[in-house]
Protein backbone atom coordinates (compact mmCIF):
# COMPACT_ATOMS: atom_id res chain seq x y z
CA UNK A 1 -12.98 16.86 -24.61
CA UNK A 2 -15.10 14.65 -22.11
CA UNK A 3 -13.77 14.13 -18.80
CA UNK A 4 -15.19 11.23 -16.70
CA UNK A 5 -16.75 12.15 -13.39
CA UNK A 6 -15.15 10.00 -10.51
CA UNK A 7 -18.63 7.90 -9.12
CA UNK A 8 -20.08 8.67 -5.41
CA UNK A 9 -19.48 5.92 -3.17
CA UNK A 10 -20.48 5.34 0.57
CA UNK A 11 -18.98 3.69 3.18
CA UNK A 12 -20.13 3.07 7.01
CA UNK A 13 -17.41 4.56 10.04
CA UNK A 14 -17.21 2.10 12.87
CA UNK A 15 -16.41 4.11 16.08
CA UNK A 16 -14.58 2.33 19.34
CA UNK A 17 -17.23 3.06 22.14
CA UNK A 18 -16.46 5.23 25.46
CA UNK A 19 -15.58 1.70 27.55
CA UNK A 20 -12.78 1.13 24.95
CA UNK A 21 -14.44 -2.08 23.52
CA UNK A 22 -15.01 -3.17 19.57
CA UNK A 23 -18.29 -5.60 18.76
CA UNK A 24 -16.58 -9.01 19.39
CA UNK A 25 -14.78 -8.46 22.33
CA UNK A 26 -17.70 -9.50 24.64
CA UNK A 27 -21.03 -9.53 24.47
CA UNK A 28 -23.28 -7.02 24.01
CA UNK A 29 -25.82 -6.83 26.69
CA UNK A 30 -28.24 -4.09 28.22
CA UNK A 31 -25.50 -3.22 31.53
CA UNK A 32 -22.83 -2.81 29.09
CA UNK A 33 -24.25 -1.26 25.74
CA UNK A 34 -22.93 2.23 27.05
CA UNK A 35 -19.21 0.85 26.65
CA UNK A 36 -19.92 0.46 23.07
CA UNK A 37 -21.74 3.72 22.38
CA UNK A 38 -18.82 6.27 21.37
CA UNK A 39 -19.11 9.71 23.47
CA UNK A 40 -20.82 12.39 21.87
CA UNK A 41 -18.23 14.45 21.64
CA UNK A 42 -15.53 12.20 19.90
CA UNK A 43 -18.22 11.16 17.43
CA UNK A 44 -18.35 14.71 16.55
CA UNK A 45 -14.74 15.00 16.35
CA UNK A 46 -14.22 11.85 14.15
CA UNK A 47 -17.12 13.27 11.71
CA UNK A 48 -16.23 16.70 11.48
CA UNK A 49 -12.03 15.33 10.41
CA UNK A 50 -13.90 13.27 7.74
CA UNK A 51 -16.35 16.47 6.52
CA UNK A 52 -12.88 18.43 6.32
CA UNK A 53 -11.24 15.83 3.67
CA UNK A 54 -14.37 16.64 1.54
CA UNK A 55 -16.73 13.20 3.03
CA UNK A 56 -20.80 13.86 3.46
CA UNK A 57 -21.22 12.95 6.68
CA UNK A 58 -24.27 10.97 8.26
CA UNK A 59 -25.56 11.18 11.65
CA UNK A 60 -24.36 8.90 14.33
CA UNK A 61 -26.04 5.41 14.81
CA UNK A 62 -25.23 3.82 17.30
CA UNK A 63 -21.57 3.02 17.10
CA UNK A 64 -21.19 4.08 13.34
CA UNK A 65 -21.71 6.71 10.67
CA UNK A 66 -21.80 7.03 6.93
CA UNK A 67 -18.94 8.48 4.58
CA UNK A 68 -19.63 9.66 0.92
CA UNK A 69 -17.64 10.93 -1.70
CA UNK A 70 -16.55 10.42 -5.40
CA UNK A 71 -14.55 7.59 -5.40
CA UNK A 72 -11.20 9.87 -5.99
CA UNK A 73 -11.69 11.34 -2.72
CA UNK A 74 -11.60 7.98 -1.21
CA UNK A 75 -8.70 7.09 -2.96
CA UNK A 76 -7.07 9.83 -1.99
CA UNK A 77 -7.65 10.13 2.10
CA UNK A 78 -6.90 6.37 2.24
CA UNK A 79 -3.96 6.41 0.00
CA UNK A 80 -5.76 2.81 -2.06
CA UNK A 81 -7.30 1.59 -5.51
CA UNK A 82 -10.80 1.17 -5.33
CA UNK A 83 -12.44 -1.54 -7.37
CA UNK A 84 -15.64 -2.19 -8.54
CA UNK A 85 -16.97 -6.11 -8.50
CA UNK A 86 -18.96 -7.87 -10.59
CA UNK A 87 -21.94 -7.94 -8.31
CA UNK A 88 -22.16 -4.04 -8.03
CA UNK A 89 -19.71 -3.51 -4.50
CA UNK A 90 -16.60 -1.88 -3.96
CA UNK A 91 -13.49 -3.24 -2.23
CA UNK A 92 -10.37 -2.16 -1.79
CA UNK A 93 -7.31 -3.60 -3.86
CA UNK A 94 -3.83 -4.50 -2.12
CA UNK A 95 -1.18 -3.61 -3.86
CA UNK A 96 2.45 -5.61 -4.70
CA UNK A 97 3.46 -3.69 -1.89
CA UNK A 98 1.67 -5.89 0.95
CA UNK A 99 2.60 -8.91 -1.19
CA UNK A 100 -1.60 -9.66 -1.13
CA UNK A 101 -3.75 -9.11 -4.37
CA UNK A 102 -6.67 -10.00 -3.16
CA UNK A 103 -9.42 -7.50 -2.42
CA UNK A 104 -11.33 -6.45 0.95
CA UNK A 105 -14.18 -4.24 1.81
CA UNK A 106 -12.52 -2.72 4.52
CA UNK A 107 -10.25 1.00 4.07
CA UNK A 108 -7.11 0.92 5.96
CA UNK A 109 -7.35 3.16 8.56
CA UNK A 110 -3.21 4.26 8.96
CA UNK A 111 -3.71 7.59 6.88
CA UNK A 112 -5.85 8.39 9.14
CA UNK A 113 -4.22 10.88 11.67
CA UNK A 114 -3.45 9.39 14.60
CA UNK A 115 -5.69 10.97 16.83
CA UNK A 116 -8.69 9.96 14.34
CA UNK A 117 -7.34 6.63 13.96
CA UNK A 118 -7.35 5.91 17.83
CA UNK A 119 -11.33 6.48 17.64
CA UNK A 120 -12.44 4.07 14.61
CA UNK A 121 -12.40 0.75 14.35
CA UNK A 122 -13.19 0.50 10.57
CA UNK A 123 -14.28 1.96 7.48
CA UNK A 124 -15.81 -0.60 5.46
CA UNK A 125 -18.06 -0.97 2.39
CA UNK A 126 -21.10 -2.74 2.84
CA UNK A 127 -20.60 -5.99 0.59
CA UNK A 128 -23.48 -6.80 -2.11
CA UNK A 129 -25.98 -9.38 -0.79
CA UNK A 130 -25.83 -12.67 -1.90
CA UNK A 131 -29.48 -12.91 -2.99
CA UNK A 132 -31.19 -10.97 -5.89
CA UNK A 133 -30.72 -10.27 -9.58
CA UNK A 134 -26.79 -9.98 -9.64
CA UNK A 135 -26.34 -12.50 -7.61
CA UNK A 136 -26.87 -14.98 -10.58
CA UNK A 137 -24.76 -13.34 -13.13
């Protein structure tokens, strides 16, 4: 009997900074790029809940770490299908349920818990580029 091993997937952690603003709520300048840098110690926090649900952690980057896991685990701490696209990404599929079949590279972020959830302002997949060899398939 084969069994098929679930692939390993990444996906970057977007985290609100200390000042309470997201990217796109003003503009990011050298006075203000400490509101947009999360505090050391919620970063932690935020990485160490993923690390617990079975995620390799990355370091913090500026406002963001990466998440990887088999692509069960992912399905399974966001409660969502996975697909794979044609050009080699992964995106999330809606389901009848929110009456939308199309797909998005972004995770949902209500399974989080709450206290998680209050810290990140996405978990998305970084989409393929539009340039190169797949691009033209």
């Amino acid at each position: 009997m084969t069994t098929t091993k679930s692939p390993t997937i990444s996906a970057q952690v977007m985290l609100r900074g200390s000042g309470g603003v997201a990217p796109g709520q003003q503009a990011i300048t050298a006075a203000n790029i400490k509101d947009f840098t999360p505090s050391p110690g919620t970063a932690e926090k935020v990485r160490q809940a993923f690390q617990a649900k079975g995620f390799d952690v990355g370091a913090i980057v500026g406002n963001s770490f990466s998440i990887t896991a088999t692509q069960a685990i992912f399905e399974k701490e966001f409660r969502t299908r996975l697909s794979h696209t044609e050009r080699g990404g992964i995106q999330t599929v809606k389901t009848a349920k929110t009456k939308d079949k199309s797909e998005d590279y972004e995770l949902p972020l209500t399974p989080l818990a709450p206290d998680i959830a209050a810290e990140v302002i996405a978990v998305t997949f970084t989409p393929p580029p539009d340039f190169g060899p797949v691009s033209f398939q």
